[in-house]
N, C-alpha and C. Protein backbone atom coordinates (compact mmCIF):
# COMPACT_ATOMS: atom_id res chain seq x y z
N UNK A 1 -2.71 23.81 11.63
CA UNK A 1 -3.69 23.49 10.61
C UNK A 1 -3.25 24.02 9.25
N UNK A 2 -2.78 25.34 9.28
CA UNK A 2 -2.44 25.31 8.39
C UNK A 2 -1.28 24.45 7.14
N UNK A 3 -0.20 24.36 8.04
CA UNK A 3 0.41 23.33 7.13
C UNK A 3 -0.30 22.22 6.59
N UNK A 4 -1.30 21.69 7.40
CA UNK A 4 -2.15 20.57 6.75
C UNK A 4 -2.71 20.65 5.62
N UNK A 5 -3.43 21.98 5.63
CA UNK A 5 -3.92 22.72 4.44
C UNK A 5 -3.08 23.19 2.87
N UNK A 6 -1.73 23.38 3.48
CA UNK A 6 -0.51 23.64 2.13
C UNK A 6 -0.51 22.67 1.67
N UNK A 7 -0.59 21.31 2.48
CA UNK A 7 -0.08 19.93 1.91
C UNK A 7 -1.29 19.44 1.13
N UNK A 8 -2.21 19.67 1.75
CA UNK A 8 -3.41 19.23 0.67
C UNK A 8 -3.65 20.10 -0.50
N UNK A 9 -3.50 21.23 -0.40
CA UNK A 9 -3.83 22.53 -1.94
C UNK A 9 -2.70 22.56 -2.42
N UNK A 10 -1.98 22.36 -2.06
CA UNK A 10 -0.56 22.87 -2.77
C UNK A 10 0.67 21.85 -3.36
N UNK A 11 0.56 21.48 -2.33
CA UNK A 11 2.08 20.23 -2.78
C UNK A 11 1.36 19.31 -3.27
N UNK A 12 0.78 18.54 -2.20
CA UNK A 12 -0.04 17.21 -3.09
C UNK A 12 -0.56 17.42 -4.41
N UNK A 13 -1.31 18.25 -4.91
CA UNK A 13 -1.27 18.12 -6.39
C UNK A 13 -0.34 18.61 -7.54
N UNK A 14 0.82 19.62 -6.85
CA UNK A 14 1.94 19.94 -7.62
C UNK A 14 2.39 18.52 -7.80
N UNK A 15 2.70 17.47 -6.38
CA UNK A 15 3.42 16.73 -6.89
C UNK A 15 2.58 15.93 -7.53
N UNK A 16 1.45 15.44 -7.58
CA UNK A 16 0.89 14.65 -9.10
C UNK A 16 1.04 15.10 -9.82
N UNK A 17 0.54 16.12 -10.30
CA UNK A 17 1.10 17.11 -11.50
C UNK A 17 2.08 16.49 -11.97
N UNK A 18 3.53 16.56 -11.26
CA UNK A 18 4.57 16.43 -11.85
C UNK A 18 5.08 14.81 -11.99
N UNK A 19 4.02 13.76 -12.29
CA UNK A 19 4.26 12.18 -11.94
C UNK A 19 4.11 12.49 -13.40
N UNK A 20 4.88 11.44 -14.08
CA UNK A 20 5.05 11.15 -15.45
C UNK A 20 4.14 9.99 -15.79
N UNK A 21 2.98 10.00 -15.77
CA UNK A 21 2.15 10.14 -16.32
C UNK A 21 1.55 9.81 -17.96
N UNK A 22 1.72 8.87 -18.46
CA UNK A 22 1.66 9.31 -20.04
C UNK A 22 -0.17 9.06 -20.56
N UNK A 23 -0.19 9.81 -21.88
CA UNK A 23 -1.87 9.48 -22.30
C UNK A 23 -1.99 8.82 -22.72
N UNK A 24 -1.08 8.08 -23.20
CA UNK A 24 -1.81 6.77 -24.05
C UNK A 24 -0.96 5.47 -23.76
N UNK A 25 -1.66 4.34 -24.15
CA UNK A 25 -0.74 3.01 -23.57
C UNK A 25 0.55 3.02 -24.31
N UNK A 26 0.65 3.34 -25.61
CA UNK A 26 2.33 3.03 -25.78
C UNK A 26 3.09 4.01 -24.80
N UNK A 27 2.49 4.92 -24.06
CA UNK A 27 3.09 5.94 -23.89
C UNK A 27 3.93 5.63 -22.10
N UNK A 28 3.43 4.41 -21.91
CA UNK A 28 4.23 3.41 -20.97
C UNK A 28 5.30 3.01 -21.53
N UNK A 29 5.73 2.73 -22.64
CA UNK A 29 6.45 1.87 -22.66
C UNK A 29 7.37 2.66 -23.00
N UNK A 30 7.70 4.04 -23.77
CA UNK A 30 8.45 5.11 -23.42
C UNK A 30 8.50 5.66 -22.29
N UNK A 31 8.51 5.29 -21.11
CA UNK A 31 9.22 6.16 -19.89
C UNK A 31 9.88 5.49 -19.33
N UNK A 32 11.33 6.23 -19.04
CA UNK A 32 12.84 5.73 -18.99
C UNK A 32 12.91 5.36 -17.45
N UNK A 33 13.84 4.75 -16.73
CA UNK A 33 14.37 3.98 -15.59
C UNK A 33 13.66 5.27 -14.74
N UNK A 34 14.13 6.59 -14.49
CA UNK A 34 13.63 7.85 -13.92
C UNK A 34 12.53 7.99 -13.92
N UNK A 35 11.30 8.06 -15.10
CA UNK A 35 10.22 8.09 -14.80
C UNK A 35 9.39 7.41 -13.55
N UNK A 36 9.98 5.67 -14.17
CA UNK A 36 9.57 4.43 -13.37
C UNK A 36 9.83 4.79 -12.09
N UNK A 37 10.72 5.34 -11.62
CA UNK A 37 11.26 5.21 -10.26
C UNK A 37 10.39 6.17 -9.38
N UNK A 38 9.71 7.29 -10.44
CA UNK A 38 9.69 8.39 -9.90
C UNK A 38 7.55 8.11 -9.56
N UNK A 39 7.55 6.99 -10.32
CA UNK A 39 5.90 6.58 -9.57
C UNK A 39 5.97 5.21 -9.27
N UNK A 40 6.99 4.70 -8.04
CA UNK A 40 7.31 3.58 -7.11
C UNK A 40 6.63 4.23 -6.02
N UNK A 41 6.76 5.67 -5.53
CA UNK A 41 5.87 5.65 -4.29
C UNK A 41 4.29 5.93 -3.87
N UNK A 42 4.02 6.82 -5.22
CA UNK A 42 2.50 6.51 -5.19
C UNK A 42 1.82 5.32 -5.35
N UNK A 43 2.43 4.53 -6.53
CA UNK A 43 1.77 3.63 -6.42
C UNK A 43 2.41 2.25 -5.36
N UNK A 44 3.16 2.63 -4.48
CA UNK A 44 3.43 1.63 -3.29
C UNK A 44 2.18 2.44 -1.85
N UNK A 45 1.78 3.22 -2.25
CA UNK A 45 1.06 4.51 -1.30
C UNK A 45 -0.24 3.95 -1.61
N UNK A 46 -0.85 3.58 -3.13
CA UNK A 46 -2.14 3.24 -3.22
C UNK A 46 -2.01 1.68 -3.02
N UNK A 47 -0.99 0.65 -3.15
CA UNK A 47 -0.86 -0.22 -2.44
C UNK A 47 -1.37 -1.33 -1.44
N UNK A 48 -0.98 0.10 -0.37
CA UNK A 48 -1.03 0.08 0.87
C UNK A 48 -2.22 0.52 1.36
N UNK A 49 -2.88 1.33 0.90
CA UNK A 49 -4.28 1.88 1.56
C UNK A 49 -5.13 0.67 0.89
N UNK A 50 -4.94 0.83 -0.45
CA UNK A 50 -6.09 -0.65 -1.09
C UNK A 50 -5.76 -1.66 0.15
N UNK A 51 -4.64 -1.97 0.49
CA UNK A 51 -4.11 -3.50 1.33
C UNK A 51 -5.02 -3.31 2.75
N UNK A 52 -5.17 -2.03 3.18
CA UNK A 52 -5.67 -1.83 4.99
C UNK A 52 -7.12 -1.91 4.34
N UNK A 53 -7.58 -0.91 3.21
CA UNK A 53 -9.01 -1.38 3.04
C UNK A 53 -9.28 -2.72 3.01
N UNK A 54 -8.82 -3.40 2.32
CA UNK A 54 -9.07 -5.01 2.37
C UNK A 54 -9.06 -5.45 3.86
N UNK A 55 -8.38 -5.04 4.42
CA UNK A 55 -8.07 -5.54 6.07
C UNK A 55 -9.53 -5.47 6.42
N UNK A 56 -9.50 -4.35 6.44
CA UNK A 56 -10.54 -3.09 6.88
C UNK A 56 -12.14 -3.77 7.18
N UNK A 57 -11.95 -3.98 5.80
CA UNK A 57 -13.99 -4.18 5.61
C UNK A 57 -14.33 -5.92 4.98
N UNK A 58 -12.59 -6.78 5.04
CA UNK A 58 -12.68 -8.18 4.95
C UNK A 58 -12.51 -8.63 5.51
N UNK A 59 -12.97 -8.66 7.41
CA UNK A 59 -12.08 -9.91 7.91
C UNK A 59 -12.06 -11.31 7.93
N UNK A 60 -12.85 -11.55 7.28
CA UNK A 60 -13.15 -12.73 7.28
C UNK A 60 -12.65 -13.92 6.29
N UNK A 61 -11.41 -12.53 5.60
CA UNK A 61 -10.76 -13.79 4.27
C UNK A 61 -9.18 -13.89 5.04
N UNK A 62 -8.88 -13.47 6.31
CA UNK A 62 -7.47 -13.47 6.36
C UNK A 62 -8.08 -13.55 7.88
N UNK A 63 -8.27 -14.62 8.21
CA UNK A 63 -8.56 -15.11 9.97
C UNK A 63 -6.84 -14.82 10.89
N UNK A 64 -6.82 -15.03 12.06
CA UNK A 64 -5.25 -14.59 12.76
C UNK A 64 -4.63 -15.89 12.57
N UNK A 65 -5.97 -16.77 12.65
CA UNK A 65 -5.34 -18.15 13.43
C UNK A 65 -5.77 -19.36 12.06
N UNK A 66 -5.20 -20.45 12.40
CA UNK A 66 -5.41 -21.56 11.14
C UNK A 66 -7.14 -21.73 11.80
N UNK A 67 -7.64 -22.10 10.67
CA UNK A 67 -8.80 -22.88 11.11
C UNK A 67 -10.20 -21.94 12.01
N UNK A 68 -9.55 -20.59 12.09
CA UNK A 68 -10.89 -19.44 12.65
C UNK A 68 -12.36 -19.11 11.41
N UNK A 69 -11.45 -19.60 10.15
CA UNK A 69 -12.97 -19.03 9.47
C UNK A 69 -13.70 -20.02 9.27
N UNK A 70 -13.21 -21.38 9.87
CA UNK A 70 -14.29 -22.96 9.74
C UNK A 70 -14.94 -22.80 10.86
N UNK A 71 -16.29 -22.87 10.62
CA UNK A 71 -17.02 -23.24 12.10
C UNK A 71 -17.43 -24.11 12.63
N UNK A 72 -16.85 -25.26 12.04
CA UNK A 72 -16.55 -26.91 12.41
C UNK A 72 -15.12 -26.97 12.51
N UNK A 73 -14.41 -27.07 13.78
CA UNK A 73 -13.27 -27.31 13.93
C UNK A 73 -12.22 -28.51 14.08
N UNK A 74 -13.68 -29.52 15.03
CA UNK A 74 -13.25 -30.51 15.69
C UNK A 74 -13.94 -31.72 15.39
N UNK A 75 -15.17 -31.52 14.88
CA UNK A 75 -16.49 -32.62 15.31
C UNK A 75 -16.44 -33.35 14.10
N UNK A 76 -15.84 -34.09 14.54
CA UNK A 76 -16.40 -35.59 13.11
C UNK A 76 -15.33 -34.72 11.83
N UNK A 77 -14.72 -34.49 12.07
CA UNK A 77 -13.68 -34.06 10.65
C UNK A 77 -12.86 -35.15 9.54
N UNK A 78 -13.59 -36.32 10.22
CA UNK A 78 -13.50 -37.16 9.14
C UNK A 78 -14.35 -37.72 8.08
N UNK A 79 -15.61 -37.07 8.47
CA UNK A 79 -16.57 -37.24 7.86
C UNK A 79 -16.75 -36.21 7.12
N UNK A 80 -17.30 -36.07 5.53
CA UNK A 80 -17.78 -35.12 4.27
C UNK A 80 -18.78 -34.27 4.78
N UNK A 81 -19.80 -34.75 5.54
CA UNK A 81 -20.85 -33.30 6.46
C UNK A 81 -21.10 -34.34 7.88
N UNK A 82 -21.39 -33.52 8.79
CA UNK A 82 -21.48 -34.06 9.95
C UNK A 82 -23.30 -33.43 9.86
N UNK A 83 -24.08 -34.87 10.20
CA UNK A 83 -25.66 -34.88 10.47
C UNK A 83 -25.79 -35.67 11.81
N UNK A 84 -26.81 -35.29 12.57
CA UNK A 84 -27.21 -35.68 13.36
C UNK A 84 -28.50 -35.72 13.85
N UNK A 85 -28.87 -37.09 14.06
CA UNK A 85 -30.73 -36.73 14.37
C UNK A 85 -30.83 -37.03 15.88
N UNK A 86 -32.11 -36.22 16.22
CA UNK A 86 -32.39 -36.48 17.90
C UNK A 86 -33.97 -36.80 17.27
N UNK A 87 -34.47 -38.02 18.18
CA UNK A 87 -36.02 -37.53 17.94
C UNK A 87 -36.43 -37.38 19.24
N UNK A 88 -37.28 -36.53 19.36
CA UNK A 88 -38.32 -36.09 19.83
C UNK A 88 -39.04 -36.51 21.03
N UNK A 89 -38.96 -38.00 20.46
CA UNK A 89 -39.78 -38.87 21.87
C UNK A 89 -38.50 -39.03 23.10
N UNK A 90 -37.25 -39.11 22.06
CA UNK A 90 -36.15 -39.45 23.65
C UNK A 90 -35.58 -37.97 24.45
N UNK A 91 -36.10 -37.14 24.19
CA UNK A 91 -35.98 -35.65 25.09
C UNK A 91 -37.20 -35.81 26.41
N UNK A 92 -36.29 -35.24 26.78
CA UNK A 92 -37.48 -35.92 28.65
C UNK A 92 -38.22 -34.64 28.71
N UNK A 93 -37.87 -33.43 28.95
CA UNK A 93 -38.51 -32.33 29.15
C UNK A 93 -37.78 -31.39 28.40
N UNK A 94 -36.31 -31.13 28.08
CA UNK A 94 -35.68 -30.51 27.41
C UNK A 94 -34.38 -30.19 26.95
N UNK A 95 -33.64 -30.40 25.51
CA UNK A 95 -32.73 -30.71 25.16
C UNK A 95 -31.74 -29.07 24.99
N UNK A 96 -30.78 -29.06 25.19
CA UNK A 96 -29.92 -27.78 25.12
C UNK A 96 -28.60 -28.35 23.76
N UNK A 97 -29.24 -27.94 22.62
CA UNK A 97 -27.87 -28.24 21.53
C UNK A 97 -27.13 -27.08 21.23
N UNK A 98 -25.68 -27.44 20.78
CA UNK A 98 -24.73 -26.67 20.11
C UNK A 98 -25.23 -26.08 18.77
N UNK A 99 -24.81 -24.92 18.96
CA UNK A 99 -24.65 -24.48 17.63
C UNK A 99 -23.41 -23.17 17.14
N UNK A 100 -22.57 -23.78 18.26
CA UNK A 100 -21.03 -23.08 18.34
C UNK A 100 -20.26 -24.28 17.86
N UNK A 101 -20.27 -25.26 17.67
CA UNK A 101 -19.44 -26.72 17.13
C UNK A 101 -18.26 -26.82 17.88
N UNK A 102 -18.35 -25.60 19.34
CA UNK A 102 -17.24 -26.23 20.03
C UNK A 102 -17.17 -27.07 20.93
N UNK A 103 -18.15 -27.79 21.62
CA UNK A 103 -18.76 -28.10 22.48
C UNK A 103 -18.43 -29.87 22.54
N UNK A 104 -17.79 -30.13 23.34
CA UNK A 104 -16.76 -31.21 23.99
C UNK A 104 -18.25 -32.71 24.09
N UNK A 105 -19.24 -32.07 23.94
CA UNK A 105 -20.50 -33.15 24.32
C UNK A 105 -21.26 -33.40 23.19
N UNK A 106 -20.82 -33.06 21.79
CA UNK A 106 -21.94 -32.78 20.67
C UNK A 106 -22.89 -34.22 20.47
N UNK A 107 -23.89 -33.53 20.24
CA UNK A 107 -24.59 -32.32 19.39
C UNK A 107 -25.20 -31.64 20.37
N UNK A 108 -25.13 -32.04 21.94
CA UNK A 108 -25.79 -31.50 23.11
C UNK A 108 -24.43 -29.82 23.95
N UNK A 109 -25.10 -29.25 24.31
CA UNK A 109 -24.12 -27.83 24.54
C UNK A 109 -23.38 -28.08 25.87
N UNK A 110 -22.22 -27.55 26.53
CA UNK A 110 -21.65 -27.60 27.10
C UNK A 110 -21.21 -26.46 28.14
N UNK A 111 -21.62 -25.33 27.03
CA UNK A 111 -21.08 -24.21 27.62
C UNK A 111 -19.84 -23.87 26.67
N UNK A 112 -19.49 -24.05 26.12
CA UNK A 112 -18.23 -23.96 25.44
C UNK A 112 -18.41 -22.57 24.42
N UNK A 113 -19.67 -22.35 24.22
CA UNK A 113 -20.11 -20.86 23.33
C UNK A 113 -19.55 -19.52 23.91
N UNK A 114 -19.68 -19.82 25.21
CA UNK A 114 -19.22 -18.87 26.43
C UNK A 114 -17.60 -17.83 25.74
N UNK A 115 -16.85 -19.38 25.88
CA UNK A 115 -15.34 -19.48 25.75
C UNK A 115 -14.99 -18.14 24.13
N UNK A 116 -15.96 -18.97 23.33
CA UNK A 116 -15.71 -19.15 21.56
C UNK A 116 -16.20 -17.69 21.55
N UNK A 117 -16.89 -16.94 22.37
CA UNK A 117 -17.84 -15.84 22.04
C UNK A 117 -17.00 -14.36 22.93
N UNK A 118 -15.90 -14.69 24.03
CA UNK A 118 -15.50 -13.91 24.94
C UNK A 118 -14.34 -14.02 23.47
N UNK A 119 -13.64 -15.35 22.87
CA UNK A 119 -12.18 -14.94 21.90
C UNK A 119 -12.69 -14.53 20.49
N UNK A 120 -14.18 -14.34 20.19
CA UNK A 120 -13.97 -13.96 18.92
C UNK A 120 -14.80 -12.21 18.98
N UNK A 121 -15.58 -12.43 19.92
CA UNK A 121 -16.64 -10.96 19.73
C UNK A 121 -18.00 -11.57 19.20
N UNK A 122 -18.47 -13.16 19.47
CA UNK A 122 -19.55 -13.69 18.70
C UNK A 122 -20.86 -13.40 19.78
N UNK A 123 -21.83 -13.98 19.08
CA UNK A 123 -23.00 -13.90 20.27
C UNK A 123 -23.93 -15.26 20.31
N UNK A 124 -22.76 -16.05 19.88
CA UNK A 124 -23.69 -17.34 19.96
C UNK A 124 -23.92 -18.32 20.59
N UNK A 125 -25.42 -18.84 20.87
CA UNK A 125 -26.00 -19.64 22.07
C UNK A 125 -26.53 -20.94 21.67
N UNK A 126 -26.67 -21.47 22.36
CA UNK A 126 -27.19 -22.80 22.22
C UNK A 126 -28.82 -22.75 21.55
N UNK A 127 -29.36 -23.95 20.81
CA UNK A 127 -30.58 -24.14 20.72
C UNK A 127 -31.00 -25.03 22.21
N UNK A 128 -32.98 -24.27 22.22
CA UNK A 128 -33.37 -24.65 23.38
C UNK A 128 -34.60 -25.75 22.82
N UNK A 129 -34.30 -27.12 22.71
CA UNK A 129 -36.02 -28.40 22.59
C UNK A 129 -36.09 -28.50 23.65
N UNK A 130 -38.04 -27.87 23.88
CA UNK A 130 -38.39 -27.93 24.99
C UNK A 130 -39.80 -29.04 24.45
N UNK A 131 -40.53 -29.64 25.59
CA UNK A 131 -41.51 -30.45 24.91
C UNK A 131 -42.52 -29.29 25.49
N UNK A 132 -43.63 -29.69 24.81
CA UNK A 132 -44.54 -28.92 25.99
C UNK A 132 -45.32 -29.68 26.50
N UNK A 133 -46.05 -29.27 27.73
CA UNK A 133 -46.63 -29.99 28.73
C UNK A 133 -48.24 -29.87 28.70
């Protein structure tokens, strides 16, 4: 533990301390090839932590796979919005729809949420039209 402790009180801020550093903006444009070189690793260090935070707490702008952050993958992708009407009177006792868009039978469910919900970590189920009696 202790070494952990030297590195945090001691070195780590000697060595900022000693990063060239200037106070004012022209004061960039005076520091020579050495300076430059000599804050390539902090700032490749803040980088990299900014880069995992982004990972971190965005996943949803950098999906693994093509096509994971659309949640219409398959259905009618030739069409500008996919609508669909059911009415009411042609449900016999009760309709089971998608609302995973993976589902091989649309707009009616399949089971296919099952699949989509074990590969992503989702929790999503079908809608239940029931009539009542």
């Amino acid at each position: 533990m202790q070494p952990l402790a030297h590195l945090v009180k001691v070195s780590l801020p000697e060595y900022l301390a000693s990063l060239p550093i200037p106070d004012t903006v022209g004061g960039w444009f005076r520091l020579g090839i050495k300076d430059w070189a000599a804050l390539i690793p902090p700032t490749a260090l803040l980088a990299g932590v900014t880069y995992i935070s982004y990972r971190a707490f965005c996943p949803e702008a950098h999906k693994g796979c093509a096509g994971a952050s659309k949640v219409n993958v398959s259905v009618l992708k030739s069409q500008a919005k996919v609508v669909d009407t059911i009415d009411v009177e042609d449900i016999s006792e009760k309709a089971v729809l998608c609302r995973c868009w993976r589902s091989k039978n649309w707009p009616y469910c399949d089971g296919s949420h099952n699949d989509h919900n074990k590969q992503t970590g989702d929790n999503v189920g079908p809608l239940i039209v029931k009539k009542e009696k």
